[in-house]
Structure formats: structure tokens, C-alpha cells
C-alpha atoms as a PDB file:
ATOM      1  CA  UNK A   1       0.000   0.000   0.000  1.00  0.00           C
ATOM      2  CA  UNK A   2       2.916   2.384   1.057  1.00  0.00           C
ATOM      3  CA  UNK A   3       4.746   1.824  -2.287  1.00  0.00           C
ATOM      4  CA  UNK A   4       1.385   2.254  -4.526  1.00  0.00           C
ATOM      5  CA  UNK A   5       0.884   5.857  -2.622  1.00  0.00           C
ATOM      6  CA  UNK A   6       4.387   6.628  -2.908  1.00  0.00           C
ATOM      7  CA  UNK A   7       4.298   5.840  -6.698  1.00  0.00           C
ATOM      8  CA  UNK A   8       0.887   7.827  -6.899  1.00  0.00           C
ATOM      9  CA  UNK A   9       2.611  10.817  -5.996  1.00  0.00           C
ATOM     10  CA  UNK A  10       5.318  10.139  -8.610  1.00  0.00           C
ATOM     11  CA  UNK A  11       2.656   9.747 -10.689  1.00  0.00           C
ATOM     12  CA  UNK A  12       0.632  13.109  -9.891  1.00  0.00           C
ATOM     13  CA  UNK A  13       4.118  14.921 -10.464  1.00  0.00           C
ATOM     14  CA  UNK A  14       4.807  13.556 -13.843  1.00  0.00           C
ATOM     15  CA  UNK A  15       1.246  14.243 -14.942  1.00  0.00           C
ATOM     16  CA  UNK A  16       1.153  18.070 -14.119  1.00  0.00           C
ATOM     17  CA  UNK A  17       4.313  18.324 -15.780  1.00  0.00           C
ATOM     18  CA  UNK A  18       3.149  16.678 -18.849  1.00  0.00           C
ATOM     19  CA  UNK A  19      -0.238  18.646 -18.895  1.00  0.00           C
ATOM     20  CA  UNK A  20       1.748  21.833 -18.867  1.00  0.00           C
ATOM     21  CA  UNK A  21       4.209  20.742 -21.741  1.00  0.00           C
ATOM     22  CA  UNK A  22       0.775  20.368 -23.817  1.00  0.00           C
ATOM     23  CA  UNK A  23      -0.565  23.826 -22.653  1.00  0.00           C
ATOM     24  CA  UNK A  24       2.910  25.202 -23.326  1.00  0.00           C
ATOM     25  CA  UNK A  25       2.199  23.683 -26.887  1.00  0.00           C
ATOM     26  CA  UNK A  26      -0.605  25.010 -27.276  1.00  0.00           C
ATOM     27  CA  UNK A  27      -0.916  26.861 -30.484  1.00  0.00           C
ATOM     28  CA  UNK A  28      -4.998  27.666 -31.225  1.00  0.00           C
ATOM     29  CA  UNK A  29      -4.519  26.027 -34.731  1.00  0.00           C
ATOM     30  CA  UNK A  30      -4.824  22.624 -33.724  1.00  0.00           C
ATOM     31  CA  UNK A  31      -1.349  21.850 -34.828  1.00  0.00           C
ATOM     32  CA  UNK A  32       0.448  20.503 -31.955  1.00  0.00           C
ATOM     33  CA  UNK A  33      -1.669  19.843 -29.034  1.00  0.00           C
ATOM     34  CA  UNK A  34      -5.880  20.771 -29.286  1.00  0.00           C
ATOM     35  CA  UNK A  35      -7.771  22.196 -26.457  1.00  0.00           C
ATOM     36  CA  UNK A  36      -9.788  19.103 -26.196  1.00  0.00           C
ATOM     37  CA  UNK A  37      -6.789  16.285 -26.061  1.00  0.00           C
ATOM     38  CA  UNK A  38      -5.304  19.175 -22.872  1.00  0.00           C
ATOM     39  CA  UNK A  39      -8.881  18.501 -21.614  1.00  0.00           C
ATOM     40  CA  UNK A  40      -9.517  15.205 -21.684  1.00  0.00           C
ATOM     41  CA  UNK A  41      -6.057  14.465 -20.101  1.00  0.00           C
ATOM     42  CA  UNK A  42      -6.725  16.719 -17.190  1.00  0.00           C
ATOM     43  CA  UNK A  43      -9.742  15.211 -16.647  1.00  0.00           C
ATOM     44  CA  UNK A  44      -8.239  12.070 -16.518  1.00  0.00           C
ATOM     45  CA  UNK A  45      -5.755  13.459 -14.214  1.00  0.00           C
ATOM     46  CA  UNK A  46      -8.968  14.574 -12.093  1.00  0.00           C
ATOM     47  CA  UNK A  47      -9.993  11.388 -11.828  1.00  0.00           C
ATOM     48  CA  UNK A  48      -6.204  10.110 -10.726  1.00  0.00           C
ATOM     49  CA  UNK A  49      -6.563  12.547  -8.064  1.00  0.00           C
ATOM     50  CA  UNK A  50      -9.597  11.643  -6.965  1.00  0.00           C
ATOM     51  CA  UNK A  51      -8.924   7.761  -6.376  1.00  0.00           C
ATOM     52  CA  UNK A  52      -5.110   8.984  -4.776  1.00  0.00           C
ATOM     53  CA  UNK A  53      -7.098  10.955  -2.140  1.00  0.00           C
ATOM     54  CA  UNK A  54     -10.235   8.890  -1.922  1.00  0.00           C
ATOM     55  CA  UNK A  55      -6.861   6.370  -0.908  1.00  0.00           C
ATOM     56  CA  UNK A  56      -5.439   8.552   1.727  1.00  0.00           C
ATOM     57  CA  UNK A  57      -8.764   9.161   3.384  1.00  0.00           C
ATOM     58  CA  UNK A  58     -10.151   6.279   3.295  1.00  0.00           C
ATOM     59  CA  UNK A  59      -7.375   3.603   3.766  1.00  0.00           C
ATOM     60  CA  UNK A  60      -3.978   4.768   4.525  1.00  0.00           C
ATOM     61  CA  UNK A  61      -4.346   7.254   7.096  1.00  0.00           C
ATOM     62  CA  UNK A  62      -7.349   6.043   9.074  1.00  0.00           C
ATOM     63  CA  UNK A  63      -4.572   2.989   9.128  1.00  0.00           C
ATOM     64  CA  UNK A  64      -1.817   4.608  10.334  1.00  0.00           C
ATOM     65  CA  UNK A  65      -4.289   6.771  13.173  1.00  0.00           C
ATOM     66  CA  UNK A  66      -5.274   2.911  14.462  1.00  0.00           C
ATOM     67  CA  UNK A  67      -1.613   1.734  14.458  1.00  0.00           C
ATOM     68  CA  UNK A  68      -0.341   4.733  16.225  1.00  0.00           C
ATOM     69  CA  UNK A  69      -3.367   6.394  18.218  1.00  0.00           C
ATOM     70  CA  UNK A  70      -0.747   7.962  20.069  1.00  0.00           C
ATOM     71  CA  UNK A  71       0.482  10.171  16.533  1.00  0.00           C
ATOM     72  CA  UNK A  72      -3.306  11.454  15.929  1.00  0.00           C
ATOM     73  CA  UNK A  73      -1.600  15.317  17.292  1.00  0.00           C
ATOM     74  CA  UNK A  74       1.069  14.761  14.511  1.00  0.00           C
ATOM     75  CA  UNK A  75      -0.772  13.875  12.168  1.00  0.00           C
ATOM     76  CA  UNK A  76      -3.810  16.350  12.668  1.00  0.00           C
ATOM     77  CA  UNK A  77      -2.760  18.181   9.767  1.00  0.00           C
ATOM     78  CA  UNK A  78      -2.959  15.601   7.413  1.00  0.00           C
ATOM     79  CA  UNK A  79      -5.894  14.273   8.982  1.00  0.00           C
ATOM     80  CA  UNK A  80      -7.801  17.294   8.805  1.00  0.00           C
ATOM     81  CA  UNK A  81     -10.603  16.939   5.931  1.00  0.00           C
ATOM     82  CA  UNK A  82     -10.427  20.713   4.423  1.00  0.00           C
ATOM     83  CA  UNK A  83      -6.934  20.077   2.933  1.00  0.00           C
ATOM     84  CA  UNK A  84      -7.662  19.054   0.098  1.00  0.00           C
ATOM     85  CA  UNK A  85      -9.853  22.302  -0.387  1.00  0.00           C
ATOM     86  CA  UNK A  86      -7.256  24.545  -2.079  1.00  0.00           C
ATOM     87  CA  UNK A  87      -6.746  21.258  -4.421  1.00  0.00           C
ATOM     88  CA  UNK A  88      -9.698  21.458  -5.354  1.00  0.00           C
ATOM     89  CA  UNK A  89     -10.084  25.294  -5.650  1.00  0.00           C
ATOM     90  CA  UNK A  90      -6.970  25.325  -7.821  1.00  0.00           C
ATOM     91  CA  UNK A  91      -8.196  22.050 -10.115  1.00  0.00           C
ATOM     92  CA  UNK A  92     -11.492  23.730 -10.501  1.00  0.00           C
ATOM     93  CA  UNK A  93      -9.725  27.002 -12.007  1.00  0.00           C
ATOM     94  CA  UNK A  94      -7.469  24.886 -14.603  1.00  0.00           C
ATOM     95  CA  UNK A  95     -10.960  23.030 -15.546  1.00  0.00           C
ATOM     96  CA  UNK A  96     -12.991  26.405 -15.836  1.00  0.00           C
ATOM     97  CA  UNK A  97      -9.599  27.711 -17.464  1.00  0.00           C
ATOM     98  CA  UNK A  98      -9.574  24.913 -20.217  1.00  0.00           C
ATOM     99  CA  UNK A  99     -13.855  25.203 -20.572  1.00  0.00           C
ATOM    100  CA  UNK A 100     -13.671  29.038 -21.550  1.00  0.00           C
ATOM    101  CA  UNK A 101     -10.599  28.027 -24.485  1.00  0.00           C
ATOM    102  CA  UNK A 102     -12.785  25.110 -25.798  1.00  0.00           C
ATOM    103  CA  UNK A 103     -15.708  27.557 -25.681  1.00  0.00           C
ATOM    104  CA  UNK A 104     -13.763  29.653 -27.531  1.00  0.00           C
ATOM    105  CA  UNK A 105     -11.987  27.003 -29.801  1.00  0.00           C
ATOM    106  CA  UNK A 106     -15.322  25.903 -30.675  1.00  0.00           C
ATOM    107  CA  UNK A 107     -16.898  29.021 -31.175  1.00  0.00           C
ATOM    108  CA  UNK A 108     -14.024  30.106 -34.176  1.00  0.00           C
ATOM    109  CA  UNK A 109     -12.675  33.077 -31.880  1.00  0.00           C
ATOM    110  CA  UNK A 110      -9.905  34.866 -33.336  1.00  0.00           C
ATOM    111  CA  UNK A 111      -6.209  33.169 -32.694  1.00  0.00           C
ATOM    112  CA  UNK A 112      -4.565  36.170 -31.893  1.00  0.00           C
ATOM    113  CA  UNK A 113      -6.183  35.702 -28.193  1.00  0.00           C
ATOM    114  CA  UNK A 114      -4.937  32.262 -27.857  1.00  0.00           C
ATOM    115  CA  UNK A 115      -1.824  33.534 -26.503  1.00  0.00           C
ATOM    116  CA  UNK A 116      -3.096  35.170 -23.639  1.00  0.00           C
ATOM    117  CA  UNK A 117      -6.002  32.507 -23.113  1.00  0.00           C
ATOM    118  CA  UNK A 118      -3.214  29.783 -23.459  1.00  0.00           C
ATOM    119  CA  UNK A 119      -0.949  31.388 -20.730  1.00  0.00           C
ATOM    120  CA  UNK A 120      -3.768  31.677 -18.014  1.00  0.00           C
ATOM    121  CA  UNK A 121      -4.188  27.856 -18.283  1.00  0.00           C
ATOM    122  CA  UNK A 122      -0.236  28.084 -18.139  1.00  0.00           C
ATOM    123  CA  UNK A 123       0.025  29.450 -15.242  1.00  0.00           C
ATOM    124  CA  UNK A 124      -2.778  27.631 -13.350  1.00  0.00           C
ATOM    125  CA  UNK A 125      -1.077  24.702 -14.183  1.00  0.00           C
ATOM    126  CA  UNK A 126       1.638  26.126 -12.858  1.00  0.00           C
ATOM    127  CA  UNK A 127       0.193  27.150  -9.624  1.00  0.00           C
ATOM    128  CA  UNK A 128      -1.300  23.839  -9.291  1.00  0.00           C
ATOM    129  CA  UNK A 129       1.658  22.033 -10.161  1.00  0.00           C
ATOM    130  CA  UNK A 130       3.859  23.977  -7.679  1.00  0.00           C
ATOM    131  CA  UNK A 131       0.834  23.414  -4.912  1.00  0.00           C
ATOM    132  CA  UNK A 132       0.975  19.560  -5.330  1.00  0.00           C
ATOM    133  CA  UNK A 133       4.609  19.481  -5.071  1.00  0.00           C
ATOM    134  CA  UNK A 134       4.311  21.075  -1.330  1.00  0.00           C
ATOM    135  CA  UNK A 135       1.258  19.597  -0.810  1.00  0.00           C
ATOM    136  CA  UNK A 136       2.812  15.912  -1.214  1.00  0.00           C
ATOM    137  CA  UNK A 137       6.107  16.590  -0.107  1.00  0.00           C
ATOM    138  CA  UNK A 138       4.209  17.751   3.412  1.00  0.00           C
ATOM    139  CA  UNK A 139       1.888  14.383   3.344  1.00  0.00           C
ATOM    140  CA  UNK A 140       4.951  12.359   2.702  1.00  0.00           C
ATOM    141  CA  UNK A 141       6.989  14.191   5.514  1.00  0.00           C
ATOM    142  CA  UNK A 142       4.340  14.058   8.215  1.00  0.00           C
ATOM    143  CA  UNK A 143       3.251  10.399   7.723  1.00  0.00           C
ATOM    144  CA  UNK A 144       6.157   8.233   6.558  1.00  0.00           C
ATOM    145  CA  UNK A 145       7.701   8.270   9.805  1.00  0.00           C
ATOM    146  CA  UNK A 146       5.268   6.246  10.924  1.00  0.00           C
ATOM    147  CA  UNK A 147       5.068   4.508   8.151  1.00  0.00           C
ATOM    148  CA  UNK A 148       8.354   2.951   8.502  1.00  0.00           C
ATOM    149  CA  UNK A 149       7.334   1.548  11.873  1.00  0.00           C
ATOM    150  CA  UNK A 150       4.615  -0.407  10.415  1.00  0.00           C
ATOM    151  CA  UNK A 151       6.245  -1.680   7.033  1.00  0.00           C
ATOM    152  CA  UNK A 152       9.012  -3.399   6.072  1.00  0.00           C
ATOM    153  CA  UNK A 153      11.387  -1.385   4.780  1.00  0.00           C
ATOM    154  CA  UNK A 154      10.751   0.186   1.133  1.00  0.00           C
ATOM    155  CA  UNK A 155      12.688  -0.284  -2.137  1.00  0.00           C
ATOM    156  CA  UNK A 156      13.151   2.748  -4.225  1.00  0.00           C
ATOM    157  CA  UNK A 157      10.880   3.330  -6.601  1.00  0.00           C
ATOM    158  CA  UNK A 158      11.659   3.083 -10.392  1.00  0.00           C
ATOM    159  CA  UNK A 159       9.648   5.231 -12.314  1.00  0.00           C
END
């Protein structure tokens, strides 16, 4: 379980940095990447990050909190159910983001905007991206202390 969460997070990293290669590609004209293939693979990421912290919620921590009632203070952070909030907040701009350029890929707007449209999904992505990094770096600092104590120990992960 610890190595499949571990590797999610790998995972989640290398995603957000491939979805912002393809908005970085991004050209309007349908040449390189389209609006709807940057779409449909963020909302597959969505869905990734959905399972990873339906996971972390609903399996690994409430096991760790039963292994080591005594950590519940040190791990209250983590614990707490509003973290994920800003996740969300900053998912849910990249998606309204990426609905307003297919609105506007679809409705024939002029390319000369794409630029501008195209680096507001940029640099959500970004934001999110740079979010997720501290966001799992925290998780992973908080609660694999005491995952070591109940695991054997891990083998690095190849990726």
C-alpha cells in the first residue's frame, strides 16, 4: 500500500508536468496539441486525483491513526478533511480555465487571443503544479515516519 501511494505521488508529479508541456504547446490552430486532447487528459488526471485521495482518506491514514493512536496530534494536519480544499479550488480554475478556451476554440474566436487565453491555463497549471509538489512533499513528511514503523522497509521506486 505504502509503495502504490508513494508511486501515486510520482505519478501526480509527472502528470502536471506533462499537462503543462501540452498547454505550453498550445498553439490555437490545432497543430500541436488541441484544447480538447489538454482537456480530456486533465480530466483524466482529475480522476487520478480523486482515487489517490479517496486512498489517503479512506485507507492509509485512518490505518496509520489505528496503528499509532498515540500520533493522531502529529498527524492532525494531514488528517484534517479541508486540505484538500485549495486542491480542489486550484483544479477547478485549470478546468474552468480549459472550458472558456474550448468555448472559444469551438466558437471560431480569433487566434490572436490564444496567446493570452493559453498562458492563463499556463500558469494555473503552474500554480497547481507547484501546490501539489508542497502539498505531497508535506503528506509524505508528516506520515512516513510512521510509516516505517509499520512496514518493512521500502525499495526505491523506479519510475
Amino acid at each position: 500500500l505504502v509503495q502504490s501511494w508513494l508511486a501515486q505521488h510520482e505519478i501526480i508529479r509527472l502528470e502536471l508536468r506533462r499537462l503543462l508541456q501540452m498547454a505550453e504547446g498550445f498553439d490555437g490552430r490545432g497543430t500541436s496539441v488541441t484544447v480538447t486532447t489538454l482537456q480530456a487528459g486533465f480530466r483524466a488526471y482529475g480522476e487520478l486525483l480523486e482515487e489517490h485521495e479517496a486512498v489517503e482518506d479512506c485507507l492509509l491514514f485512518p490505518m496509520i491513526t489505528q496503528l499509532f493512536p498515540h500520533a493522531v496530534p502529529a498527524l492532525e494536519p494531514v488528517l484534517d478533511p479541508e486540505r484538500h480544499r485549495s486542491v480542489n479550488a486550484l483544479h477547478d480554475r485549470v478546468t474552468a480555465l480549459l472550458e472558456q478556451l474550448t468555448h472559444k476554440h469551438t466558437g471560431g474566436e480569433a487566434v490572436g487571443r490564444w496567446a493570452q487565453d493559453k498562458q492563463f491555463v499556463v500558469e494555473a497549471l503552474e500554480r497547481l503544479a507547484d501546490y501539489m509538489a508542497g502539498h505531497i512533499r508535506f503528506e509524505e513528511e508528516v506520515t512516513m515516519p510512521w510509516l516505517a514503523l509499520a512496514a518493512p522497509p521500502l525499495s526505491p521506486i523506479a519510475v
